[in-house]
PDB file of N, CA and C in Angstrom:
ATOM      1  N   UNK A   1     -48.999  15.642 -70.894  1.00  0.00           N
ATOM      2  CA  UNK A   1     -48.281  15.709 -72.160  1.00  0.00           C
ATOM      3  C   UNK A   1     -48.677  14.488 -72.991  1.00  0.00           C
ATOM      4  N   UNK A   2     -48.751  14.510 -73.944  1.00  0.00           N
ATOM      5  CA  UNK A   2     -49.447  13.416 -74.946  1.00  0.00           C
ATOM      6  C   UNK A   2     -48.260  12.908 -75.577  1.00  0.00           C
ATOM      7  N   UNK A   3     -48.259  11.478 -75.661  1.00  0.00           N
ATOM      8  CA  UNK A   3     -47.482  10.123 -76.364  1.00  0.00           C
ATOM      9  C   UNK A   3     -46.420  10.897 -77.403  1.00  0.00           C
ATOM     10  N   UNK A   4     -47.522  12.047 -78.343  1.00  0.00           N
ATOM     11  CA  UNK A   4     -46.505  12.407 -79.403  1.00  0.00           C
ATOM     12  C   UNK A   4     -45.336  13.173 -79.176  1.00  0.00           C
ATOM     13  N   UNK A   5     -45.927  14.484 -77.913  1.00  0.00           N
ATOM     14  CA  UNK A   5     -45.038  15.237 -77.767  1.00  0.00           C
ATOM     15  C   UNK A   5     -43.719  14.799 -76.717  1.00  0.00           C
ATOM     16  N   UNK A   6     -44.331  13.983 -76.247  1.00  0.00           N
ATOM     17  CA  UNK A   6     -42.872  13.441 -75.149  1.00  0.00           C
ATOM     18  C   UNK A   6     -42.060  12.623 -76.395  1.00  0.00           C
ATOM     19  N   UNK A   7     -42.591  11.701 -77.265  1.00  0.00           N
ATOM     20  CA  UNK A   7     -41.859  11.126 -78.098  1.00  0.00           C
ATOM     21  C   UNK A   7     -40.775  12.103 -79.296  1.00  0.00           C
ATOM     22  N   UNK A   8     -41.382  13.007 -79.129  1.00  0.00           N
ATOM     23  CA  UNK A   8     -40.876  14.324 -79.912  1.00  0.00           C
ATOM     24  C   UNK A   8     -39.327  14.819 -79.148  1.00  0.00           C
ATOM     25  N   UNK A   9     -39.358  15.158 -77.945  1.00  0.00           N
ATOM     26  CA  UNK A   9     -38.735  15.561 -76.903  1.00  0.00           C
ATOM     27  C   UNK A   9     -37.432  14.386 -76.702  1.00  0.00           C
ATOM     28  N   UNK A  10     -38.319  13.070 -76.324  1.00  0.00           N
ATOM     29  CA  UNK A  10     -36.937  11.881 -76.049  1.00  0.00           C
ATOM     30  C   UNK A  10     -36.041  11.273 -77.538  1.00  0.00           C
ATOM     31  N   UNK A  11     -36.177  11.778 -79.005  1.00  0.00           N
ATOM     32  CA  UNK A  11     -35.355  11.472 -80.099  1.00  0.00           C
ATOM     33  C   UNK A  11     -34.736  12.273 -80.148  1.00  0.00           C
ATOM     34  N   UNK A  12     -34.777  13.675 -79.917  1.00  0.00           N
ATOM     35  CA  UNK A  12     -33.254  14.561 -79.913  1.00  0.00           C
ATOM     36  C   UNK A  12     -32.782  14.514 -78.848  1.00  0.00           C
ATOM     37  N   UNK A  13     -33.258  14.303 -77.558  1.00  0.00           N
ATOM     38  CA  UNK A  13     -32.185  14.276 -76.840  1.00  0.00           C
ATOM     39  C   UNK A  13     -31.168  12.680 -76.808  1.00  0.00           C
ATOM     40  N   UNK A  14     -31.947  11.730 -77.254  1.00  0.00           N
ATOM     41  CA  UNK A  14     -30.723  10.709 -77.620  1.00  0.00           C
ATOM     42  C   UNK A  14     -29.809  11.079 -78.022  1.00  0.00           C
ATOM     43  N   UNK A  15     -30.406  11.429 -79.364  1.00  0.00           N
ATOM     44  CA  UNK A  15     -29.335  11.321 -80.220  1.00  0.00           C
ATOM     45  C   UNK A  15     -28.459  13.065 -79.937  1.00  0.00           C
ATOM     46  N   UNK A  16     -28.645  13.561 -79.353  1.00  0.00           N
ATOM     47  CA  UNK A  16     -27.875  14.864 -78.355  1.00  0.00           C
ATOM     48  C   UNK A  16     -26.672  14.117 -77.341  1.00  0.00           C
ATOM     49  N   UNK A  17     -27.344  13.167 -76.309  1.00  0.00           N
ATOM     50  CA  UNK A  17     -26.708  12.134 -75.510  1.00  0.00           C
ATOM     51  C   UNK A  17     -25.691  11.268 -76.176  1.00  0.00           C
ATOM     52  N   UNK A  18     -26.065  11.159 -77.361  1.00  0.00           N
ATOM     53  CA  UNK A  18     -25.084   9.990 -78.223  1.00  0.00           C
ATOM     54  C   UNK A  18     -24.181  10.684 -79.063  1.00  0.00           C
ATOM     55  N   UNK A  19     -24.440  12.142 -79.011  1.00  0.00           N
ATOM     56  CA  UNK A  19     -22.825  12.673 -79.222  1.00  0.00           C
ATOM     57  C   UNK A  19     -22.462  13.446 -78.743  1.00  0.00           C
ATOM     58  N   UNK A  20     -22.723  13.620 -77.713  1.00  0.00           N
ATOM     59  CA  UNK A  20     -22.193  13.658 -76.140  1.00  0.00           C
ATOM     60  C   UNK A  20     -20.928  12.628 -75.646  1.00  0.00           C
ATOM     61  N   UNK A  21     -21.418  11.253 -75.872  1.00  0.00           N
ATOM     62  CA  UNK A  21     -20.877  10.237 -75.415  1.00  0.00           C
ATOM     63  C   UNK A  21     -19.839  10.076 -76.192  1.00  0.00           C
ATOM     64  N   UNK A  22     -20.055  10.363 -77.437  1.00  0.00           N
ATOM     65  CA  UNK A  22     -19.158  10.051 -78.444  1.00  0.00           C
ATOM     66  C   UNK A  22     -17.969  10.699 -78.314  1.00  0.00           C
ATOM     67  N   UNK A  23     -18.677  11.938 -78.560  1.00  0.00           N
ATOM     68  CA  UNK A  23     -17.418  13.412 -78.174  1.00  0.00           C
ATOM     69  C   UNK A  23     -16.069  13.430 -77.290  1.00  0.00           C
ATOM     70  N   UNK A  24     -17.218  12.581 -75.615  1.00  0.00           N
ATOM     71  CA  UNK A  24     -16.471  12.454 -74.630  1.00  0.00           C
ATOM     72  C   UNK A  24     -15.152  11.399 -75.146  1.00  0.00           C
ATOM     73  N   UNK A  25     -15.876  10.742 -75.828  1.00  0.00           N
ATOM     74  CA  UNK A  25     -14.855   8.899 -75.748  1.00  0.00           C
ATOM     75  C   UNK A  25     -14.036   9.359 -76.792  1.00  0.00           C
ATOM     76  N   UNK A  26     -13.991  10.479 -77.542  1.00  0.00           N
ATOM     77  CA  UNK A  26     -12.952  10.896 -78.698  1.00  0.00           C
ATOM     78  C   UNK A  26     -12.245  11.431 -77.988  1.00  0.00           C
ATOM     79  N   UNK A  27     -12.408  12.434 -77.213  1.00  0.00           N
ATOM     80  CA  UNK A  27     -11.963  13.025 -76.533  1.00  0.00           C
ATOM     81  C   UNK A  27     -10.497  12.839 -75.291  1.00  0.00           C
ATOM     82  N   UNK A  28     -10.791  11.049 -74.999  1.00  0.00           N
ATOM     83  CA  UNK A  28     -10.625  10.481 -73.739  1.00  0.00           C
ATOM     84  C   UNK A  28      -9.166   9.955 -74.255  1.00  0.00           C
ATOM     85  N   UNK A  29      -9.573   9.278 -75.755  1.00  0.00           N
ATOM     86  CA  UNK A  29      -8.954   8.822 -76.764  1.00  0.00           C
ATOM     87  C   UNK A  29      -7.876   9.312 -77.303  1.00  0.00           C
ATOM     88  N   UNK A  30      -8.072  10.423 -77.629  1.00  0.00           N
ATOM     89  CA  UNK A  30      -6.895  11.564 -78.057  1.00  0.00           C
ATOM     90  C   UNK A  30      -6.101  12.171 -77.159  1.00  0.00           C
ATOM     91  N   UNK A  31      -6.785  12.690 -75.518  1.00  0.00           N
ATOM     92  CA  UNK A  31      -5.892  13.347 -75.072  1.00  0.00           C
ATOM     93  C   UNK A  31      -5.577  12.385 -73.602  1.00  0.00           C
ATOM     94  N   UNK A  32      -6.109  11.500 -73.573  1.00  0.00           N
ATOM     95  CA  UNK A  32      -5.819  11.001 -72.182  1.00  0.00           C
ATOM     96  C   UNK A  32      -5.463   9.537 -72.367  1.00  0.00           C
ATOM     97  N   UNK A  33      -5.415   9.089 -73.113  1.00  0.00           N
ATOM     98  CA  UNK A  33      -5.693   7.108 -73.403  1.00  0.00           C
ATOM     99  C   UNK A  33      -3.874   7.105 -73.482  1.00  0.00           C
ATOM    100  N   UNK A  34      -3.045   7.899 -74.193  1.00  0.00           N
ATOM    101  CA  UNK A  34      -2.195   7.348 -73.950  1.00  0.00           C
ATOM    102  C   UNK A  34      -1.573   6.572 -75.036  1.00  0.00           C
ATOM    103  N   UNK A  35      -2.217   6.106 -76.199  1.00  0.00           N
ATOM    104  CA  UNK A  35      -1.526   5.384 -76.993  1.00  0.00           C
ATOM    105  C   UNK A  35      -2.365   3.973 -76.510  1.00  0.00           C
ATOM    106  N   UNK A  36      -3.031   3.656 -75.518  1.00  0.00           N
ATOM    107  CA  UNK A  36      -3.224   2.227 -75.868  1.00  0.00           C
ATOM    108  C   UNK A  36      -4.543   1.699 -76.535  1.00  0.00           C
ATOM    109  N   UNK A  37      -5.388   2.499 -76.332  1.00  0.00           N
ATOM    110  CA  UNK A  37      -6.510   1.906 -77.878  1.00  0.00           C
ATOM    111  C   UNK A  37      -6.024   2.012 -79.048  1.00  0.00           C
ATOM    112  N   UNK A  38      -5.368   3.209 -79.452  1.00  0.00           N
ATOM    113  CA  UNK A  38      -4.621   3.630 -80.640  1.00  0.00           C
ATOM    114  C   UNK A  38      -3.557   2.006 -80.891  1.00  0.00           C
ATOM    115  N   UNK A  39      -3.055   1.718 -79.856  1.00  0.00           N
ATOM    116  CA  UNK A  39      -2.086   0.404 -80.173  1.00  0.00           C
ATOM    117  C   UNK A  39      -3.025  -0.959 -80.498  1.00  0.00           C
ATOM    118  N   UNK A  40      -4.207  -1.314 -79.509  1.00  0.00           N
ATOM    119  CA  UNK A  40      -4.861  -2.193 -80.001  1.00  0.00           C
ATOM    120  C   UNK A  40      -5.500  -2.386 -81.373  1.00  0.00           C
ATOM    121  N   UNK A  41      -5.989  -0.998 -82.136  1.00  0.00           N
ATOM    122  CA  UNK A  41      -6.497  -0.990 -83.509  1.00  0.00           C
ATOM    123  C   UNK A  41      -4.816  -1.136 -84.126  1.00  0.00           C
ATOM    124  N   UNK A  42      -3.764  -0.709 -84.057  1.00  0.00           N
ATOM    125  CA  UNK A  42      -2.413  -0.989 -84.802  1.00  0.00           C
ATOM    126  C   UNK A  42      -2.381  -2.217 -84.934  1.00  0.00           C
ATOM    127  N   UNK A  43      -2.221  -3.048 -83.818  1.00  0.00           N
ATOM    128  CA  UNK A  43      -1.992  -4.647 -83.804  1.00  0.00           C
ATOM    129  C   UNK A  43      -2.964  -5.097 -84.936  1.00  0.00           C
ATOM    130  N   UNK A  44      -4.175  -4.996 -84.620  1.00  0.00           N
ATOM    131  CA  UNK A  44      -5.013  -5.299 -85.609  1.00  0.00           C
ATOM    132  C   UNK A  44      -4.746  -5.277 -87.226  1.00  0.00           C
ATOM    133  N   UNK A  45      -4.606  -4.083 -87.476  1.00  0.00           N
ATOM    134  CA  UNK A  45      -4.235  -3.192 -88.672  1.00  0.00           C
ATOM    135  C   UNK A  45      -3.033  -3.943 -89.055  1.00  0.00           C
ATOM    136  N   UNK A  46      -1.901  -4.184 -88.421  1.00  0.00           N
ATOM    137  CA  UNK A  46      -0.801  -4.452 -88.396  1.00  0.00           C
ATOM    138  C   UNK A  46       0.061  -3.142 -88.986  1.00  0.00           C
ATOM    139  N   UNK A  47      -0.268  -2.118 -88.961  1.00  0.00           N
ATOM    140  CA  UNK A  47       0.514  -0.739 -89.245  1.00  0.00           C
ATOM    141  C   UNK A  47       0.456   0.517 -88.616  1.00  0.00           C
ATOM    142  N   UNK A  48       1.323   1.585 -88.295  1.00  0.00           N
ATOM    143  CA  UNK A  48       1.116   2.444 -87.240  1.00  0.00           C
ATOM    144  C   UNK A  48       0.466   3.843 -88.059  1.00  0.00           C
ATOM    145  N   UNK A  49      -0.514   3.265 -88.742  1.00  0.00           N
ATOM    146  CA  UNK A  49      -1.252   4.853 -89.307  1.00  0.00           C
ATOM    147  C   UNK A  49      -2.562   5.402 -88.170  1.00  0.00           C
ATOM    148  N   UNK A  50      -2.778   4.771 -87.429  1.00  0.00           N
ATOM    149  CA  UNK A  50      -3.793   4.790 -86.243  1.00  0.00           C
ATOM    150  C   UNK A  50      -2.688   5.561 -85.275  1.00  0.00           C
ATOM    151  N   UNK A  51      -2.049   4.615 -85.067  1.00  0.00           N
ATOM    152  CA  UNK A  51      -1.198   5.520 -83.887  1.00  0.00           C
ATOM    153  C   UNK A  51      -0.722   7.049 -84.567  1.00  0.00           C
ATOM    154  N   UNK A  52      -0.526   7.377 -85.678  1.00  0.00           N
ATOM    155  CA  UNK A  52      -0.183   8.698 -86.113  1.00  0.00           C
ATOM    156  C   UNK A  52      -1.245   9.526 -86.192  1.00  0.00           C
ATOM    157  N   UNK A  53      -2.014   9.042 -86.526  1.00  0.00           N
ATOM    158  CA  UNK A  53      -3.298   9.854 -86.306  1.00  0.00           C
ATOM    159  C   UNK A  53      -3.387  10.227 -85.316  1.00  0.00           C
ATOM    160  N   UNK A  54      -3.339   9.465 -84.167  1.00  0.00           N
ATOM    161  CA  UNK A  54      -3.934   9.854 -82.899  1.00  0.00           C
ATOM    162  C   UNK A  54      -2.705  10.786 -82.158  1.00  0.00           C
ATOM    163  N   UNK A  55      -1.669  10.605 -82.602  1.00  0.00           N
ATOM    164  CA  UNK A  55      -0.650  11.328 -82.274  1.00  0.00           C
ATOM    165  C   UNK A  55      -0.617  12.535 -82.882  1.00  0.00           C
ATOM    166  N   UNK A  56      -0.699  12.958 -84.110  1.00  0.00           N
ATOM    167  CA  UNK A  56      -0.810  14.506 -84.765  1.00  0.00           C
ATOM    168  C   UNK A  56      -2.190  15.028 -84.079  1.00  0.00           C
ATOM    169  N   UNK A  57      -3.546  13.654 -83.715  1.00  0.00           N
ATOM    170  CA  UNK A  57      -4.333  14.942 -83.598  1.00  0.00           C
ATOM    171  C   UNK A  57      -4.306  15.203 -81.828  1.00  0.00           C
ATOM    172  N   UNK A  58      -3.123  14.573 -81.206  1.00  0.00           N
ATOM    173  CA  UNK A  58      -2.577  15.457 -79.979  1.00  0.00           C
ATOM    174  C   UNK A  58      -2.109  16.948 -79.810  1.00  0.00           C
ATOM    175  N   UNK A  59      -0.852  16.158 -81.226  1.00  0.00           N
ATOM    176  CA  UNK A  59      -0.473  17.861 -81.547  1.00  0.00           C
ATOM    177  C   UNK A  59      -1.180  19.009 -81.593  1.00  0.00           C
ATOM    178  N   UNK A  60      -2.476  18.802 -82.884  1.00  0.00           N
ATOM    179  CA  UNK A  60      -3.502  19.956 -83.372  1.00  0.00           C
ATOM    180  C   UNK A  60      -3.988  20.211 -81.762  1.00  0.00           C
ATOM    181  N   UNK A  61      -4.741  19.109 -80.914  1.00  0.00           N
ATOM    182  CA  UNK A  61      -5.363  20.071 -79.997  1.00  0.00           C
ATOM    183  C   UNK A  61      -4.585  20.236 -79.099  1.00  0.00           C
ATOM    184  N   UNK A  62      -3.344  20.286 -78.542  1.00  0.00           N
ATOM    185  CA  UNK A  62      -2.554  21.262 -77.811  1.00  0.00           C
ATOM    186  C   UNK A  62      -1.807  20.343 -76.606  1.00  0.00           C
ATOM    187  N   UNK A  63      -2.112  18.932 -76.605  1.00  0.00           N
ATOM    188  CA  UNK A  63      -2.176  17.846 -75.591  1.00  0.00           C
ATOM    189  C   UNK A  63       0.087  17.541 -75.441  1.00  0.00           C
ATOM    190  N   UNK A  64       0.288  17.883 -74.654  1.00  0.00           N
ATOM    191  CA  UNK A  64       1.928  17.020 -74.613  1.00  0.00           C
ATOM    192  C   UNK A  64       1.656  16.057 -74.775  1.00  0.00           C
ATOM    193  N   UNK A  65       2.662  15.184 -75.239  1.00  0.00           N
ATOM    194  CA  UNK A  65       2.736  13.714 -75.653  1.00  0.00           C
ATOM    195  C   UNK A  65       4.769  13.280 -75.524  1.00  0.00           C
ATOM    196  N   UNK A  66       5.342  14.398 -75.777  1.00  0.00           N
ATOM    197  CA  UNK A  66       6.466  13.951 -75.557  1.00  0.00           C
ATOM    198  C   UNK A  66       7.433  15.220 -75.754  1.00  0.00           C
TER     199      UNK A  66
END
């Protein structure tokens, strides 16, 4: 296989892999984290529009929360 075509082959699958990864870590974020990354960007922020976010978009995808 020649330089070009493997180089052809390994840029979509990065960037395939990198929202993959992404997907996953949104994913992890919204339905499994719990509130505590969502709390570390609040502190930051100093306001709970992060935490609501992450809380309605529990609701939308179907996740209990309380």
């Amino acid at each position: 296989m020649s330089q070009l075509a493997a180089r052809l082959i390994t840029v979509p699958s990065m960037r395939l892999l990198l929202a993959v990864l992404a997907a996953v870590a949104m994913l992890f974020a919204v339905a499994f984290d719990q509130g505590q990354l969502a709390q570390l960007v609040q502190a930051a922020a100093g306001d709970s529009t992060v935490h609501e976010l992450f809380h309605d978009a529990r609701h939308m995808l179907g996740f209990p929360c309380h």
